[in-house]
N, C-alpha and C. Protein backbone atom coordinates (compact mmCIF):
# COMPACT_ATOMS: atom_id res chain seq x y z
N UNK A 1 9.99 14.10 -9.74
CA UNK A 1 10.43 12.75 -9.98
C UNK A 1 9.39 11.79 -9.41
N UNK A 2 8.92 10.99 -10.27
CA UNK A 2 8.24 9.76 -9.43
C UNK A 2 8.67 9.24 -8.30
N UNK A 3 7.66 8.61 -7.38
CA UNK A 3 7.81 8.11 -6.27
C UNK A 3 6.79 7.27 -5.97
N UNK A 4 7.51 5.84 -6.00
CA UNK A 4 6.62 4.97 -5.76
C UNK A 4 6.55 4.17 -3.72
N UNK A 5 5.33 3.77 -3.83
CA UNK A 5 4.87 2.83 -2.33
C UNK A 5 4.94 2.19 -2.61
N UNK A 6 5.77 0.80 -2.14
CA UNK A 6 5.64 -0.29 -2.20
C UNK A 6 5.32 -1.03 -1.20
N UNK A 7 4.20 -2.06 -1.29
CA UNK A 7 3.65 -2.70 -0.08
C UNK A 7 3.67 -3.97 -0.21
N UNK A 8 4.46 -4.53 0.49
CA UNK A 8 4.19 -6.23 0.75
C UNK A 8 3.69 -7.03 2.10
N UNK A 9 2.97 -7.68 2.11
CA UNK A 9 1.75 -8.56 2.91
C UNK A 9 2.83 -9.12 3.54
N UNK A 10 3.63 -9.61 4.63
CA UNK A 10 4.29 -10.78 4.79
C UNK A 10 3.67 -11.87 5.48
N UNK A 11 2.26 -11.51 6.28
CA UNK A 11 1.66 -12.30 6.92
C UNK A 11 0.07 -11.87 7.24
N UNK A 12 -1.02 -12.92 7.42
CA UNK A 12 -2.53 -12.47 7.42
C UNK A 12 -2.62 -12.55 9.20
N UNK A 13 -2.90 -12.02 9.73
CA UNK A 13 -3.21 -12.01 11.19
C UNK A 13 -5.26 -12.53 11.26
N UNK A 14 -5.56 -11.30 10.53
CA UNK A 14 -7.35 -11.02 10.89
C UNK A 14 -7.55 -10.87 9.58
N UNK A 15 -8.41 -11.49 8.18
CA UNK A 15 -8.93 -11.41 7.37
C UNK A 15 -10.06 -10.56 7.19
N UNK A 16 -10.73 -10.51 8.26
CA UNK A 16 -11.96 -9.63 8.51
C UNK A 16 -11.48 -8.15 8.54
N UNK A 17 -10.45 -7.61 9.46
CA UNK A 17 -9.62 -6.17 9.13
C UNK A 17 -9.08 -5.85 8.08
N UNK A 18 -8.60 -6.90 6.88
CA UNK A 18 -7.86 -6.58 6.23
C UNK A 18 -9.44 -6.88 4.94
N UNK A 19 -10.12 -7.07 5.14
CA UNK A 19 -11.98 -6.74 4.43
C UNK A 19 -12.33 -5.85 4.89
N UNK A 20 -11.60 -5.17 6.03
CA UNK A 20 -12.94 -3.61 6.05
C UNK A 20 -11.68 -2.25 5.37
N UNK A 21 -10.52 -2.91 5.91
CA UNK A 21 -9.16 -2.05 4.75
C UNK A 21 -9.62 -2.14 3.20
N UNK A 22 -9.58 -3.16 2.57
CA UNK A 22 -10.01 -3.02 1.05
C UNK A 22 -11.19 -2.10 0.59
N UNK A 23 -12.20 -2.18 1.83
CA UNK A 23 -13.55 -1.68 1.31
C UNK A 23 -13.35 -0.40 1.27
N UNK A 24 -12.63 0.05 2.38
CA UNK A 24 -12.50 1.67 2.58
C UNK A 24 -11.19 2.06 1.70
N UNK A 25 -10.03 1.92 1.75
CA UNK A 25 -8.94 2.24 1.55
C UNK A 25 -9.05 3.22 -0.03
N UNK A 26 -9.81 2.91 -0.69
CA UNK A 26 -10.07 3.36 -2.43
C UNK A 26 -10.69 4.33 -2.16
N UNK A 27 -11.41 5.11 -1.26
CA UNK A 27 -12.02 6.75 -0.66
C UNK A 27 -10.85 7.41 -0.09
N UNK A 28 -9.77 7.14 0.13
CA UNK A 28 -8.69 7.59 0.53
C UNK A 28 -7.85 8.45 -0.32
N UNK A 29 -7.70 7.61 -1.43
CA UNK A 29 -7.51 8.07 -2.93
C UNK A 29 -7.84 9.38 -3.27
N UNK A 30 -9.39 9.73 -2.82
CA UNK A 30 -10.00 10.92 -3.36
C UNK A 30 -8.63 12.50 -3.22
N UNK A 31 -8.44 13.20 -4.52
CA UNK A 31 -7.90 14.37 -4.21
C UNK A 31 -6.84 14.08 -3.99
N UNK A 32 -5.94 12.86 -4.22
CA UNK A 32 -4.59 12.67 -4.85
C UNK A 32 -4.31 12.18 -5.60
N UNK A 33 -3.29 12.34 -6.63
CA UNK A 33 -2.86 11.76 -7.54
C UNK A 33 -1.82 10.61 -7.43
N UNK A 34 -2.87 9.52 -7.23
CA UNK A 34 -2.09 8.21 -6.76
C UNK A 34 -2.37 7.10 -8.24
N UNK A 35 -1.79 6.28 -8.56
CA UNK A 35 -1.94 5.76 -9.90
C UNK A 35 -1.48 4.09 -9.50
N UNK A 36 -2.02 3.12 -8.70
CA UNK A 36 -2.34 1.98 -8.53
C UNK A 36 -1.70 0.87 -10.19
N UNK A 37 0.00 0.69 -9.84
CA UNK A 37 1.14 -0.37 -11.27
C UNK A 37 1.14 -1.39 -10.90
N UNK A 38 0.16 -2.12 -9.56
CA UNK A 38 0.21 -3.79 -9.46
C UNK A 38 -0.04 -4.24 -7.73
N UNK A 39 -1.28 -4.98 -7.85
CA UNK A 39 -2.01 -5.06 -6.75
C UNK A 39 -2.50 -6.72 -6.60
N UNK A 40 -1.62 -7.49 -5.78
CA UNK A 40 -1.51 -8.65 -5.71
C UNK A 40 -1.70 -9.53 -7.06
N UNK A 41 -0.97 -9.30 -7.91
CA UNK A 41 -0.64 -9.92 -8.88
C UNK A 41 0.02 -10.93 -9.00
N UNK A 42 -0.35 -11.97 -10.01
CA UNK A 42 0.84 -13.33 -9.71
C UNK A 42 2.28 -12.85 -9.81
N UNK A 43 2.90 -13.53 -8.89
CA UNK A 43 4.60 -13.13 -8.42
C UNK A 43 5.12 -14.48 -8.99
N UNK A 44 6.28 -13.93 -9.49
CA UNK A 44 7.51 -15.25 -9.56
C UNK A 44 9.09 -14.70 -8.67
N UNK A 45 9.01 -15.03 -7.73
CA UNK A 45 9.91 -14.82 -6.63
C UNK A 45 11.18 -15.39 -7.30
N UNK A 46 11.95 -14.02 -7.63
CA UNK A 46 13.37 -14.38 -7.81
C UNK A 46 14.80 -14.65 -6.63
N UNK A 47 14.18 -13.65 -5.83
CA UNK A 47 15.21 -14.11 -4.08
C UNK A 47 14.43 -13.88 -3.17
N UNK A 48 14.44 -14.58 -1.89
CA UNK A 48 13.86 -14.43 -0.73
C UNK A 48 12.80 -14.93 -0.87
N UNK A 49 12.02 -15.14 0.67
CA UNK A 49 11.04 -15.33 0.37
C UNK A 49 9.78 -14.90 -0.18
N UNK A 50 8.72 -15.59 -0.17
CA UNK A 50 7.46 -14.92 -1.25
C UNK A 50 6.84 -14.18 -0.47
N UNK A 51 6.59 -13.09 -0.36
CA UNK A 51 5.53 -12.06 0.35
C UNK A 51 4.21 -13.03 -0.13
N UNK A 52 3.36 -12.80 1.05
CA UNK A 52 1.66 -13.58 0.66
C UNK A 52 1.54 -12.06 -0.53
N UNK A 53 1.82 -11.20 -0.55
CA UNK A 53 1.31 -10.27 -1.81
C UNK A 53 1.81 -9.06 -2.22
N UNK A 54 1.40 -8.43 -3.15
CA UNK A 54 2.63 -7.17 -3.45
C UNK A 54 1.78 -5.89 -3.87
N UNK A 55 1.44 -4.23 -3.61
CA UNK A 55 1.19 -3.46 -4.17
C UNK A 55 1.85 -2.38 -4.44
N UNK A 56 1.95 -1.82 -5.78
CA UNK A 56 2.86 -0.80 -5.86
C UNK A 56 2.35 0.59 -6.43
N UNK A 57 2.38 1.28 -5.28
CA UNK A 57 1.22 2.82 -6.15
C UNK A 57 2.30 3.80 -6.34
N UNK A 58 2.00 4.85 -7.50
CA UNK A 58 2.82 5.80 -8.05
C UNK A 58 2.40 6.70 -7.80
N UNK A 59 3.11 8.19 -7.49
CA UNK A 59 3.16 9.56 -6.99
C UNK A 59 3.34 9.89 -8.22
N UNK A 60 3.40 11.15 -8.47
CA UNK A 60 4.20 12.36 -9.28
C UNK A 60 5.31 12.71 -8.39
N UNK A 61 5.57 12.61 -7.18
CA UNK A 61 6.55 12.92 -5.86
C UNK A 61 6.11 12.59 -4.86
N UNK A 62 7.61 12.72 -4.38
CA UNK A 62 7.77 12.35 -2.69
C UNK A 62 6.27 13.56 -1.83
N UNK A 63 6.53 14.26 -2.21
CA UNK A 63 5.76 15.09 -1.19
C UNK A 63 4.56 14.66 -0.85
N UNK A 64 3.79 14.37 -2.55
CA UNK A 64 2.53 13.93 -3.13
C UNK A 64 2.40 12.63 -2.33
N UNK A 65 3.29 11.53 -2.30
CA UNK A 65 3.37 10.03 -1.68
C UNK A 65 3.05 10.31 -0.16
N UNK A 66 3.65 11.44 0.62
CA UNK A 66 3.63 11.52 1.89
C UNK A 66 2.11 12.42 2.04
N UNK A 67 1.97 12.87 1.30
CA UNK A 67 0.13 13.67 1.63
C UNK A 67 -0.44 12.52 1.86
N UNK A 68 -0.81 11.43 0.79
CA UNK A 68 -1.94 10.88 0.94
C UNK A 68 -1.19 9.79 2.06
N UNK A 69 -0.22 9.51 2.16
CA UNK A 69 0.22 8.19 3.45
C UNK A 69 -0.34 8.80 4.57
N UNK A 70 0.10 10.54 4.76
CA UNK A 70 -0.38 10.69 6.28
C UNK A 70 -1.86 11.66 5.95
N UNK A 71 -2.09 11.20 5.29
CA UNK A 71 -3.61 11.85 5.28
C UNK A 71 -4.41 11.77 6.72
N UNK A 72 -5.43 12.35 7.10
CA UNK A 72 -6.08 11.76 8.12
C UNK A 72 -7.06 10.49 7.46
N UNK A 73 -7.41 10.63 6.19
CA UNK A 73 -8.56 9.94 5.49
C UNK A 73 -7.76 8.43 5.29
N UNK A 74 -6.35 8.26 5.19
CA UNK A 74 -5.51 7.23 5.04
C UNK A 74 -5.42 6.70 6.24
N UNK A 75 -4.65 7.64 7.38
CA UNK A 75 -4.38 7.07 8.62
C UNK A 75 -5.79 6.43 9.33
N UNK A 76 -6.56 7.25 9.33
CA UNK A 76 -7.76 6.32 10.09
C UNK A 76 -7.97 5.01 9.28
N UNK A 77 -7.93 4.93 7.97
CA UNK A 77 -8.47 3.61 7.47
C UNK A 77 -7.01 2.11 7.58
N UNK A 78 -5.37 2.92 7.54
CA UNK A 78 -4.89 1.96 7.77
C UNK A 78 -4.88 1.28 9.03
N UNK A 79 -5.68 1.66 9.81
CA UNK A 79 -5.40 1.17 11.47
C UNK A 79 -6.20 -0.38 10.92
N UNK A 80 -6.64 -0.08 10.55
CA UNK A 80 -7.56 -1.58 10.01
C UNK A 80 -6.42 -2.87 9.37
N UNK A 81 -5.23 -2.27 8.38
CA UNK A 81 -4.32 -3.24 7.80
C UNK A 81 -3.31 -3.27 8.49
N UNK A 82 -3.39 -2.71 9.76
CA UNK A 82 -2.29 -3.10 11.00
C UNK A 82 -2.50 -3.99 11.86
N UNK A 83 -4.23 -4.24 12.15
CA UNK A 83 -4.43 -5.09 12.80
C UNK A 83 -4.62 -6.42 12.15
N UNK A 84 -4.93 -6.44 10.52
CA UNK A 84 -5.11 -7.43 10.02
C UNK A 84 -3.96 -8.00 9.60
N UNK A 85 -2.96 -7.63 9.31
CA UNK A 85 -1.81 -8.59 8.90
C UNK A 85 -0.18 -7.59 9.07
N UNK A 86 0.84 -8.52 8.80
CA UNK A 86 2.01 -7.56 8.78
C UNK A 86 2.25 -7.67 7.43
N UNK A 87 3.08 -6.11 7.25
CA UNK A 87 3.48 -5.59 6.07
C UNK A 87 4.71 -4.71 6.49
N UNK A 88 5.29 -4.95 5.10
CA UNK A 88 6.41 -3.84 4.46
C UNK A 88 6.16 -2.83 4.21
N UNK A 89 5.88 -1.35 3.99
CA UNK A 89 5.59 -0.31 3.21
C UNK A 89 7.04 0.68 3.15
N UNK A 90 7.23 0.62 1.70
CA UNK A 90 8.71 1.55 0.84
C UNK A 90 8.23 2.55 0.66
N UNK A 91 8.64 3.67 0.85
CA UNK A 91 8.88 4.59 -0.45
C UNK A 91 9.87 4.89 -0.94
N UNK A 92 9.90 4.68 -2.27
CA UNK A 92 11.61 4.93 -3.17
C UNK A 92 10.81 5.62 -4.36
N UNK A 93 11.89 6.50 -4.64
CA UNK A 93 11.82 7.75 -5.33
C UNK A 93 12.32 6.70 -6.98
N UNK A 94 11.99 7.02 -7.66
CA UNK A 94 12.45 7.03 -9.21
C UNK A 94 13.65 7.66 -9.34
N UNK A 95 13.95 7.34 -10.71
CA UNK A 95 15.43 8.03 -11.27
C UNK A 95 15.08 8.27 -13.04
């Protein structure tokens, strides 16, 4: 069953961390099957407030979603989008 990440920005702390996250974060990728459905795209906020941004990457599965999250090649590069801003990160399974 699909399984998607969903990531929302709620706030920028360090711009410069969250520029060395973008640069690296796409080598992370390598040797999973991750499939990138919308990556700060214009939003029209139907409730709540507006996240500063939204990304949503697709698995083939949960299992698949949790390889590359706790990858070591992931974990070392998100330490970078922890210091640069706060975020949401989902995972919800499909139906």
């Amino acid at each position: 069953m699909a399984t998607y990440i969903v990531f929302t920005r709620e706030s920028t702390q360090d711009q410069t961390e969250l520029d060395a996250y973008q640069a690296k974060v796409g080598a992370s990728f390598a040797g999973h099957p991750i499939k990138v459905l919308a990556a700060y795209g214009p939003q029209q906020v139907l409730e709540g407030p507006a996240p500063e941004g939204v990304v949503i990457v697709e698995f083939p599965d949960t299992p698949s979603a949790r390889a590359w999250y706790d990858s070591p090649e992931y974990q070392t590069v998100v330490q970078h989008r922890f210091r640069g801003a706060t975020y949401r990160a989902v995972l919800v399974e499909g139906v």
